[in-house]
Protein backbone atom coordinates (compact mmCIF):
# COMPACT_ATOMS: atom_id res chain seq x y z
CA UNK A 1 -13.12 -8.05 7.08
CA UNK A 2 -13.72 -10.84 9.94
CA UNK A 3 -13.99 -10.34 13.42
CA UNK A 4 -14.06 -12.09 16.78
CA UNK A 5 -15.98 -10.87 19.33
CA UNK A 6 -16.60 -13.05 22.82
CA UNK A 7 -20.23 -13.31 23.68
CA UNK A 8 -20.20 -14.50 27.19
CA UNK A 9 -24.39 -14.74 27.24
CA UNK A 10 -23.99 -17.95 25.07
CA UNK A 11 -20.27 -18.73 26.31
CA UNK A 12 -19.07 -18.49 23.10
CA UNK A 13 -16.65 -16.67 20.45
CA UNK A 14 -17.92 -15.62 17.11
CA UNK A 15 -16.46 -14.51 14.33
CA UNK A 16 -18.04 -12.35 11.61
CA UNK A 17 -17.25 -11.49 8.35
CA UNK A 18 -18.87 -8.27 6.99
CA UNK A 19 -20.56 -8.27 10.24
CA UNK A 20 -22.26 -11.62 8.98
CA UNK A 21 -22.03 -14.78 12.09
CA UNK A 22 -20.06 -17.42 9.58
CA UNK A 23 -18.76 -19.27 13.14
CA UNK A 24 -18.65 -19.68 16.33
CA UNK A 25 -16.85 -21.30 19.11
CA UNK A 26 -18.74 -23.03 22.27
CA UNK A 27 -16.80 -22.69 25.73
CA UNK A 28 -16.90 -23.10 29.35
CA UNK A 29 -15.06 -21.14 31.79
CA UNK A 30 -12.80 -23.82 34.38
CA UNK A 31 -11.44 -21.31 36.96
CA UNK A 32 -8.53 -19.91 35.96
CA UNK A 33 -8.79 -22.10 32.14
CA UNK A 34 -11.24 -21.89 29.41
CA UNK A 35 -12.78 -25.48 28.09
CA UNK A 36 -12.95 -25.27 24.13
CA UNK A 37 -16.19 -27.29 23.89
CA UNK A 38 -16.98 -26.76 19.82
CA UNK A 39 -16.27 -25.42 16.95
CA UNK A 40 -18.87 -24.41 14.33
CA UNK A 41 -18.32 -22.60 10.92
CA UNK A 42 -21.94 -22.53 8.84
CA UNK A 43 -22.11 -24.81 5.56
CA UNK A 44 -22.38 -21.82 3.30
CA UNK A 45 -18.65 -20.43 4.90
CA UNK A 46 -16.90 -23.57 4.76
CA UNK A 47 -13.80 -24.65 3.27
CA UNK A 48 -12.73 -20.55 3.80
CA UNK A 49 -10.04 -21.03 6.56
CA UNK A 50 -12.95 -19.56 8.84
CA UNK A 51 -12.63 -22.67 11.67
CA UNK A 52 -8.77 -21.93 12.11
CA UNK A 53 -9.07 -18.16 11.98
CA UNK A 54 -12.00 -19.07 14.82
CA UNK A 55 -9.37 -21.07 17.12
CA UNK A 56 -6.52 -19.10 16.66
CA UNK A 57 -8.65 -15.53 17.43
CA UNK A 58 -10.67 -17.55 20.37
CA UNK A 59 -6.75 -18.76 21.81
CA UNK A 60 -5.40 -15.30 21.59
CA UNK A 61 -7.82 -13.69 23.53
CA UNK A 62 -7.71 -16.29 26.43
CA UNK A 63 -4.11 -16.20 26.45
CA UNK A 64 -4.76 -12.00 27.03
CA UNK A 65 -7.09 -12.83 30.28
CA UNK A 66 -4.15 -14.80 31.49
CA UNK A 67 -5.68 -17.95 31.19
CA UNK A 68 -4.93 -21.37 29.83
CA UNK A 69 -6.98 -23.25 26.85
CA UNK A 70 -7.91 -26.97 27.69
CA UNK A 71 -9.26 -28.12 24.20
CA UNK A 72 -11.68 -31.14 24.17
């Protein structure tokens, strides 16, 4: 089962599956938008769908703080 959790300490999403990090998502917070910075899914995990899952987890939780996603 994956999850995405934020970890503001490194400004960054991660997801997890089996509560093992397989990705992660670098971003910076612009006022009221978030800056996508990176996206990272580890060698072993790719080729799973993991990076989209990633985005698409990272976009719906900005979108729930109200804010806007500038991707870079």
């Amino acid at each position: 089962m994956t999850e995405i959790t934020d970890n503001p300490d490194q400004s960054r999403f991660e997801l997890r599956d089996g509560g093992e990090l397989v990705g992660w998502l670098d971003y910076r917070p612009a006022g009221e938008s978030v800056i996508l910075a990176h996206t990272e899914v580890l060698e072993a995990h790719g080729g799973k769908g993991y990076g989209g899952t990633l985005v698409e987890g990272a976009l719906e939780a900005i979108d729930a703080q109200g804010k806007t996603a500038i991707a870079t």
